[in-house]
C-alpha atoms as a PDB file:
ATOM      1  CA  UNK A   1     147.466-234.965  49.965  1.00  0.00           C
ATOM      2  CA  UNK A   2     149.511-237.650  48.943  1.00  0.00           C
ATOM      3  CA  UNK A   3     150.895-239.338  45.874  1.00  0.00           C
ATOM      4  CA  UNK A   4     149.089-242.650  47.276  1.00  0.00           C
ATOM      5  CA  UNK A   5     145.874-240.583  47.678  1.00  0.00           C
ATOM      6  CA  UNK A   6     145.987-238.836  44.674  1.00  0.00           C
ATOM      7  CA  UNK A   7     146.739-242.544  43.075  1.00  0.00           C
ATOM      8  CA  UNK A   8     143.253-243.891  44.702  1.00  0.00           C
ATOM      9  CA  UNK A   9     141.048-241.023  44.166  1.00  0.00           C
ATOM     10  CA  UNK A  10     142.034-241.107  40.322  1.00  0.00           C
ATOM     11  CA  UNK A  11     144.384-242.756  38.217  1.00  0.00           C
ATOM     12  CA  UNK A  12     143.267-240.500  35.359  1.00  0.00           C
ATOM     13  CA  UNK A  13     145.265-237.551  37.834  1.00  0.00           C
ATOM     14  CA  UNK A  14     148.205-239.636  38.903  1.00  0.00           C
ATOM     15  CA  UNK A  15     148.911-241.201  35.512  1.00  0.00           C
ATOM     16  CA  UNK A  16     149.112-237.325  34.264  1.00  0.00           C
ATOM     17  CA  UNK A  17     151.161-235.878  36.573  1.00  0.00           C
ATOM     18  CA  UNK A  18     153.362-238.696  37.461  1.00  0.00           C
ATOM     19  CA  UNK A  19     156.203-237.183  36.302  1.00  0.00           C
ATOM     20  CA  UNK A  20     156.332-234.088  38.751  1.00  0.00           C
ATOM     21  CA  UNK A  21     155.803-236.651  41.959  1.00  0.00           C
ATOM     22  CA  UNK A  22     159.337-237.546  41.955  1.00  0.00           C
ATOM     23  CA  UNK A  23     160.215-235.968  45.947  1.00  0.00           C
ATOM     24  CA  UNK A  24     157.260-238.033  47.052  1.00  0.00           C
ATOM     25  CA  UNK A  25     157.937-241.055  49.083  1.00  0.00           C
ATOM     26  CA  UNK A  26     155.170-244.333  48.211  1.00  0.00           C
ATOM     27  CA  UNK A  27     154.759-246.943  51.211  1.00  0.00           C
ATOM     28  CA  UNK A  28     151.732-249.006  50.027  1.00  0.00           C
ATOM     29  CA  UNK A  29     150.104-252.123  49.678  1.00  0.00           C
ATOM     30  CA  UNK A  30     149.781-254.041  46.096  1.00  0.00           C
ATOM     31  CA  UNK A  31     149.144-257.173  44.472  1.00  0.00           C
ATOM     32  CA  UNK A  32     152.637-257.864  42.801  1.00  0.00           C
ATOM     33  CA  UNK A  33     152.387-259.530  38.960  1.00  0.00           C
ATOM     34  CA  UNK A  34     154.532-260.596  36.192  1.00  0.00           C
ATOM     35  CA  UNK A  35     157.941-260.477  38.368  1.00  0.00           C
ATOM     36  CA  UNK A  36     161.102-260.651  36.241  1.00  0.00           C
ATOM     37  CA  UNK A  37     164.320-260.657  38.061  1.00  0.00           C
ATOM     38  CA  UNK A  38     167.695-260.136  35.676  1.00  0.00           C
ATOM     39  CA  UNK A  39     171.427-259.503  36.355  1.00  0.00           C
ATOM     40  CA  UNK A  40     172.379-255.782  36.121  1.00  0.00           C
ATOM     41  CA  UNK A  41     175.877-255.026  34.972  1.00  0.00           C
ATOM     42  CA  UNK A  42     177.085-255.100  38.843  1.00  0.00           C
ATOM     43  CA  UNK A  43     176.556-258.720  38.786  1.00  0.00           C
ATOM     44  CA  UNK A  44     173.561-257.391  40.958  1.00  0.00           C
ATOM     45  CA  UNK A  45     170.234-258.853  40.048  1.00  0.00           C
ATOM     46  CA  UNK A  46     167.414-256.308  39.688  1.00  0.00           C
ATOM     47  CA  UNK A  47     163.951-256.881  39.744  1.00  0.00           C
ATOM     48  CA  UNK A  48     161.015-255.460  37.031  1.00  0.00           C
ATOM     49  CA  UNK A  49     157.164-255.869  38.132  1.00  0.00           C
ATOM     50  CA  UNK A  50     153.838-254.778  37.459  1.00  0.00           C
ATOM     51  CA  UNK A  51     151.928-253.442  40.496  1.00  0.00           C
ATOM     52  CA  UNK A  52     148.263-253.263  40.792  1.00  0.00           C
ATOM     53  CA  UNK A  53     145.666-252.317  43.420  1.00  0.00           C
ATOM     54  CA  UNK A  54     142.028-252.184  42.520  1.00  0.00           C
ATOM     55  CA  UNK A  55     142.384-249.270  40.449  1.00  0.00           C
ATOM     56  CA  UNK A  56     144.521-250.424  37.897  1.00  0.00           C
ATOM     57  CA  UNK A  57     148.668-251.572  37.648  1.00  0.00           C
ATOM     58  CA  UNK A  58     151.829-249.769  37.364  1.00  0.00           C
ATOM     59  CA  UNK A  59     155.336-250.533  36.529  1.00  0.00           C
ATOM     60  CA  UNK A  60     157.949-250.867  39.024  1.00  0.00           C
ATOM     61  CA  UNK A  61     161.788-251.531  39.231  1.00  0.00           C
ATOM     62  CA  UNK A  62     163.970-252.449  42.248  1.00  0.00           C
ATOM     63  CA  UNK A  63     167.791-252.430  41.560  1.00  0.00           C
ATOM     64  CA  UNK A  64     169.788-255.013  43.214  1.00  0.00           C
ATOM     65  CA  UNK A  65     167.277-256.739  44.896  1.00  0.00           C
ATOM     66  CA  UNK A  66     168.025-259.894  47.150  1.00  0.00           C
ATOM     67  CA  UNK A  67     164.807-260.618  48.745  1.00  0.00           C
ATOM     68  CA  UNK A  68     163.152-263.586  48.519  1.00  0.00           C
ATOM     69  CA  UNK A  69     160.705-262.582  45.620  1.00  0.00           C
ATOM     70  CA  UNK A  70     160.992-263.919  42.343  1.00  0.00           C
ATOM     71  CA  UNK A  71     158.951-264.956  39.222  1.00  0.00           C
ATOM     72  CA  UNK A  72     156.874-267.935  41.424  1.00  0.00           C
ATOM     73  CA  UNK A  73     155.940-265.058  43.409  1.00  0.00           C
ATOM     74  CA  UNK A  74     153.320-263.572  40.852  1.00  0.00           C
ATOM     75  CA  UNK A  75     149.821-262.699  42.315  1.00  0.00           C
ATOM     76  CA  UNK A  76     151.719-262.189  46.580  1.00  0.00           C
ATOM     77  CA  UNK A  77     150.440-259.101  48.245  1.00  0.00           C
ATOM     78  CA  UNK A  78     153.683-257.012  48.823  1.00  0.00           C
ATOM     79  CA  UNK A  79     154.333-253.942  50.955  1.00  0.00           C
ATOM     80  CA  UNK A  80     155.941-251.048  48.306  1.00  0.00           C
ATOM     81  CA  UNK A  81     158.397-248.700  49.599  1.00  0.00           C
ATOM     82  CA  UNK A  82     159.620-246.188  46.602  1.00  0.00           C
ATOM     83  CA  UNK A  83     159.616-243.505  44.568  1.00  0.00           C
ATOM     84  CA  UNK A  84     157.686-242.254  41.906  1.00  0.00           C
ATOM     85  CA  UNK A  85     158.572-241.718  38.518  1.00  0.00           C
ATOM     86  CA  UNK A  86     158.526-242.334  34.981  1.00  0.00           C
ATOM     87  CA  UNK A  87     160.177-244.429  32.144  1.00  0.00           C
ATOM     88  CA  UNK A  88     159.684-243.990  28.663  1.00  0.00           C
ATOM     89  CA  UNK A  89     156.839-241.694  29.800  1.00  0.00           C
ATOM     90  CA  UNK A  90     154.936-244.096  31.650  1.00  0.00           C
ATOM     91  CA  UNK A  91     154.463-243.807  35.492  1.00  0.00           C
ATOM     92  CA  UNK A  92     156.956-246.176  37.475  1.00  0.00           C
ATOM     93  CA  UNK A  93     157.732-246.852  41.483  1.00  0.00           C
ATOM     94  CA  UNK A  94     161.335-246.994  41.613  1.00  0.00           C
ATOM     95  CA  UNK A  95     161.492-249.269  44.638  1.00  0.00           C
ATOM     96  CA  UNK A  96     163.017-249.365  47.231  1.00  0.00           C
ATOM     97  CA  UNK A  97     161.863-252.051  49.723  1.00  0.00           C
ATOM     98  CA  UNK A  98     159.255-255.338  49.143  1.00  0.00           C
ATOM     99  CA  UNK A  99     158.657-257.854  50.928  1.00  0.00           C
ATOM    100  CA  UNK A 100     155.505-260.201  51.478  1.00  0.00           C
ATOM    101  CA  UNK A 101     152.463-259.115  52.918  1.00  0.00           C
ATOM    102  CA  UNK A 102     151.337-261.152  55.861  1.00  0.00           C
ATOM    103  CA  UNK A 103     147.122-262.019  55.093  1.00  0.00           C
ATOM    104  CA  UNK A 104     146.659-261.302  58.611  1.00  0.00           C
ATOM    105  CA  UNK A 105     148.376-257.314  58.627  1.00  0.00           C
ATOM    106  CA  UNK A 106     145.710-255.741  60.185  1.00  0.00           C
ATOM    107  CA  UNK A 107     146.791-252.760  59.103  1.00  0.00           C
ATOM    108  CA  UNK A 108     145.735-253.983  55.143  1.00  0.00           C
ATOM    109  CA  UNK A 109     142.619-255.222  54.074  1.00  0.00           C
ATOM    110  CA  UNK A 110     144.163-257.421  51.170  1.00  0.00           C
ATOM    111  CA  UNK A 111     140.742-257.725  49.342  1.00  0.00           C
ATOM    112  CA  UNK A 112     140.689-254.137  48.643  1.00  0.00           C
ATOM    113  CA  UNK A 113     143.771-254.487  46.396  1.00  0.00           C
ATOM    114  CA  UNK A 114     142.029-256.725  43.857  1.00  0.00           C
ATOM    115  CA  UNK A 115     140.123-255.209  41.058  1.00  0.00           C
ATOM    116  CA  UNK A 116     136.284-255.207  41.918  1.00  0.00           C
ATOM    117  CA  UNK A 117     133.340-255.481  39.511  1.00  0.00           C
ATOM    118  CA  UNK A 118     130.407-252.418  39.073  1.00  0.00           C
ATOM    119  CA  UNK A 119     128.620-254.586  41.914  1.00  0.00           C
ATOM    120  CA  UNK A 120     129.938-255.745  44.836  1.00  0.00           C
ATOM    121  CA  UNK A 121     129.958-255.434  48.979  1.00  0.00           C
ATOM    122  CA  UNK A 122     127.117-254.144  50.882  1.00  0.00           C
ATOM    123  CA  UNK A 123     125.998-251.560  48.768  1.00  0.00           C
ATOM    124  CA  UNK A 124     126.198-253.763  45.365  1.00  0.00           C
ATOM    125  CA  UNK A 125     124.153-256.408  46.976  1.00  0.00           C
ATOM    126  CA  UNK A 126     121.360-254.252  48.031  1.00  0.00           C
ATOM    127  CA  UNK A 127     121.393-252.292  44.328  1.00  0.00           C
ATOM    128  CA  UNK A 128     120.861-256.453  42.692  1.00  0.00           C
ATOM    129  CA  UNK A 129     118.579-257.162  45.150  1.00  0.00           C
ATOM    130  CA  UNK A 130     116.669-254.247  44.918  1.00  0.00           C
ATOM    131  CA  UNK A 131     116.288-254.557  41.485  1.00  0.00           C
ATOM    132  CA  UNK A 132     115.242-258.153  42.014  1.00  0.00           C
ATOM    133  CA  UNK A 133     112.332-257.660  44.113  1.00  0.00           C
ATOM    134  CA  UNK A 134     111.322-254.958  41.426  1.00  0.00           C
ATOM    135  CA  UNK A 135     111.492-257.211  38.567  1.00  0.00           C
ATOM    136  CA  UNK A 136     110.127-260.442  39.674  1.00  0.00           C
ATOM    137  CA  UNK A 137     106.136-259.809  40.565  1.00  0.00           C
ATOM    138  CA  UNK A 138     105.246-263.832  40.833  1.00  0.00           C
ATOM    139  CA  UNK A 139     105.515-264.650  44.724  1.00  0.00           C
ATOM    140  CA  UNK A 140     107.013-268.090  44.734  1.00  0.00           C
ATOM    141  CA  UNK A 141     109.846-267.437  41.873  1.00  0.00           C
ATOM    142  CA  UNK A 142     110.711-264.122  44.600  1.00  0.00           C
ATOM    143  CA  UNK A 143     110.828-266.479  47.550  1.00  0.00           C
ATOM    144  CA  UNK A 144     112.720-268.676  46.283  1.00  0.00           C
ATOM    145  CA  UNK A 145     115.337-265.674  44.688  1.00  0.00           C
ATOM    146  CA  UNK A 146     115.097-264.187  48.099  1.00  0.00           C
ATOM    147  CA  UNK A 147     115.732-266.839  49.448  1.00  0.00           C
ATOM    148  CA  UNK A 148     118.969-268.360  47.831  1.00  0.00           C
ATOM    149  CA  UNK A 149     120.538-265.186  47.491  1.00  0.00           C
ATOM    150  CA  UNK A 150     120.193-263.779  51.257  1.00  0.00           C
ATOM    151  CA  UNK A 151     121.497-267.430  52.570  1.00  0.00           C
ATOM    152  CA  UNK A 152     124.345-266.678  50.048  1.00  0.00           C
ATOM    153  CA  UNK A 153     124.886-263.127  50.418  1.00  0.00           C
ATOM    154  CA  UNK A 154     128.871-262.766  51.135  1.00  0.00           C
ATOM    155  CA  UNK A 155     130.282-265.395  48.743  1.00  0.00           C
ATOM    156  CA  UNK A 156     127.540-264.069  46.092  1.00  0.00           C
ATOM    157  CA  UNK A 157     128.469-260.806  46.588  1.00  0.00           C
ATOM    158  CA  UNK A 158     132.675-260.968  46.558  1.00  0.00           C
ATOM    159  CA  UNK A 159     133.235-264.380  44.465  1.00  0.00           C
ATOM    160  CA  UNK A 160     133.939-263.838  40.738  1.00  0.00           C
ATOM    161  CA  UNK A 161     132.363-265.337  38.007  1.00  0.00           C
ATOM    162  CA  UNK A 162     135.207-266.946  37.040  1.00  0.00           C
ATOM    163  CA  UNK A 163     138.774-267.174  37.525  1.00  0.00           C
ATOM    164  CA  UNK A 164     140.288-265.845  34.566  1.00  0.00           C
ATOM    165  CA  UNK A 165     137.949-265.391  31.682  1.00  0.00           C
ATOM    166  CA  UNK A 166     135.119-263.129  32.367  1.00  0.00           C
ATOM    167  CA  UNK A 167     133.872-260.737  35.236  1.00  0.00           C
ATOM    168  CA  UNK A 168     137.140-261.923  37.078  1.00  0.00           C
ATOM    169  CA  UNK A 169     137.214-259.815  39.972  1.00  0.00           C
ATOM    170  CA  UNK A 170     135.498-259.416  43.157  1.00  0.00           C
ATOM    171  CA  UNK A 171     131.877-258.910  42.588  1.00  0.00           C
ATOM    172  CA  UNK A 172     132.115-260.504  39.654  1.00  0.00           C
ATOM    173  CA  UNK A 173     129.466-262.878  40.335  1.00  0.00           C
ATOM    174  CA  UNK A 174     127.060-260.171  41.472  1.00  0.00           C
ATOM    175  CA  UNK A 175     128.132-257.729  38.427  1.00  0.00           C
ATOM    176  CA  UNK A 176     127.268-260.870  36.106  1.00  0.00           C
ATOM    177  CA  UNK A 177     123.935-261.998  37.459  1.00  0.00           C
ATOM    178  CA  UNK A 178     122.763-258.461  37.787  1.00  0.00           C
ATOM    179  CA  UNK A 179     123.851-257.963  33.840  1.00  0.00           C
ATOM    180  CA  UNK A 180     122.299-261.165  33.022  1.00  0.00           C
ATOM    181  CA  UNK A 181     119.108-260.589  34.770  1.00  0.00           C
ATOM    182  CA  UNK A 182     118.755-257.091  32.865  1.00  0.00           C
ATOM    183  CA  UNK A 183     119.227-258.455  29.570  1.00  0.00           C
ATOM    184  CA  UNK A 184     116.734-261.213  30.042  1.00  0.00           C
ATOM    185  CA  UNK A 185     114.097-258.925  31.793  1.00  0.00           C
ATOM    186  CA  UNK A 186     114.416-256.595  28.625  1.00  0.00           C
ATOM    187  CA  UNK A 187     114.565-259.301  25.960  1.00  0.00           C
ATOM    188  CA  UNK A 188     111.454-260.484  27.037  1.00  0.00           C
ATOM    189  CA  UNK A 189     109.720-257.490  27.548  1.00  0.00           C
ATOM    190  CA  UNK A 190     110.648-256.366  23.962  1.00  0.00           C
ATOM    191  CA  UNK A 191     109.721-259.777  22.025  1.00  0.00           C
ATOM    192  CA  UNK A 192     106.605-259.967  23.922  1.00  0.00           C
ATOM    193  CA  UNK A 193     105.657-256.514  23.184  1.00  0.00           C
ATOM    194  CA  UNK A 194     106.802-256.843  19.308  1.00  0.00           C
ATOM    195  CA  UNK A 195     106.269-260.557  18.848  1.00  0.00           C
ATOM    196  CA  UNK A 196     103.357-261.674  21.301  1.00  0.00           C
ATOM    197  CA  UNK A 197     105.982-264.759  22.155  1.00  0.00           C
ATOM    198  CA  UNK A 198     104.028-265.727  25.216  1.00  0.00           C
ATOM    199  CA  UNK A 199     107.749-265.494  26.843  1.00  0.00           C
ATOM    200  CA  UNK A 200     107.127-266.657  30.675  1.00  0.00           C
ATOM    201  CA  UNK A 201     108.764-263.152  31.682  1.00  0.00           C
ATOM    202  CA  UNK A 202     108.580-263.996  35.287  1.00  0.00           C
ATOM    203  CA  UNK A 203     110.105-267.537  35.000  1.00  0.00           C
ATOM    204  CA  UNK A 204     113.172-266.382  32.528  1.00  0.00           C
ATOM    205  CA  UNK A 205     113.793-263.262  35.358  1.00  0.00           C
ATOM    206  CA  UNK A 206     113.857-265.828  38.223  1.00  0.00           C
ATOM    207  CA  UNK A 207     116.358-267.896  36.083  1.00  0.00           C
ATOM    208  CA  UNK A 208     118.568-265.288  35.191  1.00  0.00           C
ATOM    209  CA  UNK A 209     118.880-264.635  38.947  1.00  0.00           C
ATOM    210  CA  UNK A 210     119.696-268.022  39.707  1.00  0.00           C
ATOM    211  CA  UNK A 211     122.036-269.532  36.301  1.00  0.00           C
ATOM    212  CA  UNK A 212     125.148-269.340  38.274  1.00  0.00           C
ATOM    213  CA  UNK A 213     124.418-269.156  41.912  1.00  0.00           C
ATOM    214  CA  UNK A 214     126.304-272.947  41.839  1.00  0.00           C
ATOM    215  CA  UNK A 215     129.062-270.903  41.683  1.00  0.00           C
ATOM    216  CA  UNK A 216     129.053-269.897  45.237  1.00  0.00           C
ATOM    217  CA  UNK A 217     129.947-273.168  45.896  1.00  0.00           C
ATOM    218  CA  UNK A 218     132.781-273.559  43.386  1.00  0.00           C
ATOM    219  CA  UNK A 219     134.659-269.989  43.635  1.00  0.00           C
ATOM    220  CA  UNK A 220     136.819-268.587  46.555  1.00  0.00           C
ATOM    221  CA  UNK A 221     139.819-266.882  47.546  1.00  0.00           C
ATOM    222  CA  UNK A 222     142.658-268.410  48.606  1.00  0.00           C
ATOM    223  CA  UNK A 223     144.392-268.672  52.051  1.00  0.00           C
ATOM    224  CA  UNK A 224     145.691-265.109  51.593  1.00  0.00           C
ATOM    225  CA  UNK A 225     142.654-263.892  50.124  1.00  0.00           C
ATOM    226  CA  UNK A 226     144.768-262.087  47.212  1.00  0.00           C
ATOM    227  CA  UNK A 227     143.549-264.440  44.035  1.00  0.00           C
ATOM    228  CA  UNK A 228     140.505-266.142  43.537  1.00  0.00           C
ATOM    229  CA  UNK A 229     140.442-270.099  42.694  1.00  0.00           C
ATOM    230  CA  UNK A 230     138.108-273.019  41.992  1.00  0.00           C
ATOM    231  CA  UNK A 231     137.287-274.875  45.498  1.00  0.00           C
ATOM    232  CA  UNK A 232     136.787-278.398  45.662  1.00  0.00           C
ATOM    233  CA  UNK A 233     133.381-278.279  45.170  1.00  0.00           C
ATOM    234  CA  UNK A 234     133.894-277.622  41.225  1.00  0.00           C
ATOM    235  CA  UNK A 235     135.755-280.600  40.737  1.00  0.00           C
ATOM    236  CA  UNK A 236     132.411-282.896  41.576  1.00  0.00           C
ATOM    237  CA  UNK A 237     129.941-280.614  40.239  1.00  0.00           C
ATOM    238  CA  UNK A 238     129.457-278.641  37.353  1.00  0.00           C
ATOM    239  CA  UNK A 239     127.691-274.900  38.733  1.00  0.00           C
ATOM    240  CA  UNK A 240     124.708-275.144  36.360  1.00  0.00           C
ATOM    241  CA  UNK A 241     123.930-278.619  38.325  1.00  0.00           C
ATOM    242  CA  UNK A 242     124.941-277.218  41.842  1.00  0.00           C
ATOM    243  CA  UNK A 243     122.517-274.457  40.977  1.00  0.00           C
ATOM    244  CA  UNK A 244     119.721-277.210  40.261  1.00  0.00           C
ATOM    245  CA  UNK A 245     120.328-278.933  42.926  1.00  0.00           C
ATOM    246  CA  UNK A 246     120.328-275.742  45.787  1.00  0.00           C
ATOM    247  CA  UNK A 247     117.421-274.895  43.765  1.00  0.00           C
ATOM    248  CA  UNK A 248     115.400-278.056  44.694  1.00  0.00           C
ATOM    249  CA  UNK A 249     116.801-278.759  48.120  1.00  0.00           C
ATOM    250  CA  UNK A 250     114.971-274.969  49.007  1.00  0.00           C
ATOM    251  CA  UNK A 251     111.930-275.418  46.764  1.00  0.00           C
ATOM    252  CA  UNK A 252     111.001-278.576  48.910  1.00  0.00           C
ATOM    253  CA  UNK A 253     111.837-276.233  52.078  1.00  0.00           C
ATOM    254  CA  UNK A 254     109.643-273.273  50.903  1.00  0.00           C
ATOM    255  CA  UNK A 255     106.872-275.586  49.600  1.00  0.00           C
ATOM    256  CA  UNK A 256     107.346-273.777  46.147  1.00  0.00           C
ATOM    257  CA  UNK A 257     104.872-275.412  43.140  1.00  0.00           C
ATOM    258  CA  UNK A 258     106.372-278.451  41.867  1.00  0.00           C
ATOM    259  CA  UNK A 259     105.994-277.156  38.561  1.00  0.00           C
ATOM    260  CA  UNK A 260     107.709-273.812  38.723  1.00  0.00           C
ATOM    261  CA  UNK A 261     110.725-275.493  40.654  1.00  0.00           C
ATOM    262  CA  UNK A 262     111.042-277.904  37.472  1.00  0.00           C
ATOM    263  CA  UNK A 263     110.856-275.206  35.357  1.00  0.00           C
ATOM    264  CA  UNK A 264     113.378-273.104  37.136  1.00  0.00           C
ATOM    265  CA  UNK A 265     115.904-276.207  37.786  1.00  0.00           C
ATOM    266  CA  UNK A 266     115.890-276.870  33.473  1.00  0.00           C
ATOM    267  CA  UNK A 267     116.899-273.246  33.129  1.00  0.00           C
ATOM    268  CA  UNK A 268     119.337-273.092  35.116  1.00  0.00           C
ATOM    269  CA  UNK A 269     120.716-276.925  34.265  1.00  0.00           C
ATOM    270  CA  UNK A 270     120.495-275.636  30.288  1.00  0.00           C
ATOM    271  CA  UNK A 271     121.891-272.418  30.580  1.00  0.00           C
ATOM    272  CA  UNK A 272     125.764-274.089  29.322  1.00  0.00           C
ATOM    273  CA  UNK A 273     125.369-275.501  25.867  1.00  0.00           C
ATOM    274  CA  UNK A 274     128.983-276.008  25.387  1.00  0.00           C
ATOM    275  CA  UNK A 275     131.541-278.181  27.099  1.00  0.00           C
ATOM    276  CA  UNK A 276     133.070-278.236  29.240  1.00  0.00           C
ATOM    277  CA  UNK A 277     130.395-276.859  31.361  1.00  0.00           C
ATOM    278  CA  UNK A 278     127.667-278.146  30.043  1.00  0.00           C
ATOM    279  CA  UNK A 279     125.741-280.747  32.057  1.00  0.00           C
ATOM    280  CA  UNK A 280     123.721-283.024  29.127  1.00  0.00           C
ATOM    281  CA  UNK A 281     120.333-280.668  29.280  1.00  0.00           C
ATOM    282  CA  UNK A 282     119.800-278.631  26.342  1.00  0.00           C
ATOM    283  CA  UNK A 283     117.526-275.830  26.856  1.00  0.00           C
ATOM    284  CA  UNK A 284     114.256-276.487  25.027  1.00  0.00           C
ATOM    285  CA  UNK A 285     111.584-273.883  26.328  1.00  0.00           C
ATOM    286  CA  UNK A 286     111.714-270.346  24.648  1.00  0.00           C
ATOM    287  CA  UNK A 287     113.223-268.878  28.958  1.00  0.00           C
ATOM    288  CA  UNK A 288     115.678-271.474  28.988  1.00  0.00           C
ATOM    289  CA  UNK A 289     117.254-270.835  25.175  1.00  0.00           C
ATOM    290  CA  UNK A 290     117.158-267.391  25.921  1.00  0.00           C
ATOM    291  CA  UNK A 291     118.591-267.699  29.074  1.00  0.00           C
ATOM    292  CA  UNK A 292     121.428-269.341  27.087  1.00  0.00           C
ATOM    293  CA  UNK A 293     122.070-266.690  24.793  1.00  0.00           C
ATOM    294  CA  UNK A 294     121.832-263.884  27.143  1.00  0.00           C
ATOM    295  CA  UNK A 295     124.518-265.625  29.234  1.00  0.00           C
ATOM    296  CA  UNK A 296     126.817-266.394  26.525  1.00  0.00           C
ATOM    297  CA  UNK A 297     126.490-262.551  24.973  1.00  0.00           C
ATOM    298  CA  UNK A 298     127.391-261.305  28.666  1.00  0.00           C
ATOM    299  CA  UNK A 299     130.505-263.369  29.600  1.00  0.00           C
ATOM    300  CA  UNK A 300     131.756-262.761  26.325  1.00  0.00           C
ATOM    301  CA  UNK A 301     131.837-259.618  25.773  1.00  0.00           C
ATOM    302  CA  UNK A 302     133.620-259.389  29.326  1.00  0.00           C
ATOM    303  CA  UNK A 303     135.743-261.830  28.210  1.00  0.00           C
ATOM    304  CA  UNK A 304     136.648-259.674  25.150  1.00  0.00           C
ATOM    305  CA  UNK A 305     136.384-256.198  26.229  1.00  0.00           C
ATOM    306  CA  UNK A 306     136.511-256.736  30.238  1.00  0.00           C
ATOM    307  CA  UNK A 307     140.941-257.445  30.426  1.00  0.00           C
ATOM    308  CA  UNK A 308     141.563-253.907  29.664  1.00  0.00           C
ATOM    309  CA  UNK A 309     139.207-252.045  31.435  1.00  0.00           C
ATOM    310  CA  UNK A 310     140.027-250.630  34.448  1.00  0.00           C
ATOM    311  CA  UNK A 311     138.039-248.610  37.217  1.00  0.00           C
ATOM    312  CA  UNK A 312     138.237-244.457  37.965  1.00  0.00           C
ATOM    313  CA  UNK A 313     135.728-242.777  40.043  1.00  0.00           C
ATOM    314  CA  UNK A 314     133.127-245.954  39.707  1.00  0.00           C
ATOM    315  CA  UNK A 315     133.230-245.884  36.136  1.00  0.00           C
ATOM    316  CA  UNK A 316     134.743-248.422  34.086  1.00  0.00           C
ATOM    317  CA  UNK A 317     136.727-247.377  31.602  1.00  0.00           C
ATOM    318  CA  UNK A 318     139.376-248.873  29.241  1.00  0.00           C
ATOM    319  CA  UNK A 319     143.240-249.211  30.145  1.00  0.00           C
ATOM    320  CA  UNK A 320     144.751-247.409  26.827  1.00  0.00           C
ATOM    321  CA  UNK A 321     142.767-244.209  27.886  1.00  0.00           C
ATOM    322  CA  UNK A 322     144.128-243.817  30.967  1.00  0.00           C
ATOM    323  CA  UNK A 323     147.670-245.135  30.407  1.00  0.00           C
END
């Protein structure tokens, strides 16, 4: 095996042995970040990095580099050609070669570099889905879920949920919704149970499955499909209004009650009570204020907690344990 393969089947591994991989050769593909290029005592000018692939970052140096890299360059796909090592008892790539990585490579699906969310692909969108159909018992609120979400399937399943604060990865969008939609199902379950609230269980599910599907309209990837950024689309529209507007436009095409597709359009137009994405509806009805505050506790305690955690074996786990 290896040290590349030992580096994608666990980090946990390769962070821990590191230092005895120092005869291996490394020729792979990473995202390159925070680039600082400095003169070495030569008059040379070497070049310190971060590294990262989906399963976390390393450090690497290049000594008297004169490629075309530089600090503008953070967030380019590079090809890596090094060795491995360690500094100050932290794995490093001493490298030897980088250069771009041409988006079109078929040799490297660039996508698979970036750090992905506990949902996303094929196999993420079936687990949300599946879950879905489970939770929501009321036939039109499911159409109209099913509905939205299969027409949007590959952006809502790869897009992020944002671009830098929380769930920013692929399958972030998917990882969010699915959290969201969890936390609402079970809020409402429990207050109904211990309260008698009369919470419209159904309704606040169908909601949560919907606040940010806007956003498949406002998030992408950029030409080289290594960093995710706002399209156009976000600079006309808030998501929480894109979302009530796709909402309508297939609740007139389904034939779904007039009343549930005003109900569902509030929720998801009142799920932002702060600027600058809120949209001037406050969320009145018990669904839509709890909508609100199950949003706002998931996306920020990604936003918090989510910047050093990394993935190994599926599982996420923080940076400092691992590094």
């Amino acid at each position: 095996m290896s040290i590349m393969d030992d580096y994608q089947n666990s980090q946990k591994f390769f962070f821990g042995m590191a230092g005895g991989y120092n005869a291996f050769d490394v020729c792979a593909a990473f995202i390159l970040e925070e680039v600082r290029l400095y003169r070495n005592k030569n008059g040379g000018q070497n070049m310190v990095c971060t590294l990262r692939n989906c399963k976390g970052a390393i450090a690497g140096i290049c000594f008297d580099y004169c490629g075309e890299l530089d600090e503008s360059s953070a967030g380019t796909p590079v090809m890596v050609q090094g060795r491995m090592g360690s500094y100050k008892g932290a794995p490093q790539i001493r490298i030897i070669d980088i250069w771009p990585l041409d988006a079109d490579d078929a040799q490297n699906d660039i996508r698979t570099l970036l750090p992905h969310g506990l949902l996303s692909g094929e196999e993420g969108f079936k687990t949300f889905r599946d879950a879905m159909v489970a939770k929501i018992q009321d036939g039109d609120y499911l159409l109209l879920c099913k509905a939205l979400v299969d027409e949007n399937k590959e952006v809502f399943s790869s897009c992020p949920a944002s671009t830098g604060s929380h769930h920013a990865c692929v399958g972030g969008l998917l990882t969010h919704t699915f959290e969201v939609m969890e936390w609402a199902y079970n809020f409402a379950e429990y207050y109904n149970d211990t309260y008698d609230f009369g919470i419209d269980k159904e309704l606040l599910t169908a909601g949560a499955v919907l606040h940010d599907i806007g956003k498949v309209r406002e998030y992408g990837f950029d030409s080289t499909g290594a960093a995710m950024r706002p399209t156009d689309a976000m600079k006309e529209n808030a998501h929480a209004l894109e979302g009530a507007m796709m909402i309508r436009e297939m609740a007139q095409e389904l034939g779904t009650p007039e009343d549930k597709a005003r109900k569902l359009e509030n929720l998801v137009a009142s799920h932002h009570t702060a600027y600058p994405f809120r949209v001037g509806v406050s969320p009145i009805t018990p669904e839509a204020k709890l909508l609100a505050v199950v949003d706002n506790l998931d996306s920020s305690v990604s936003s918090n907690f989510g910047k050093d955690v990394t993935f190994l074996e599926g599982k996420p786990v923080h940076t400092g344990d691992v590094a």
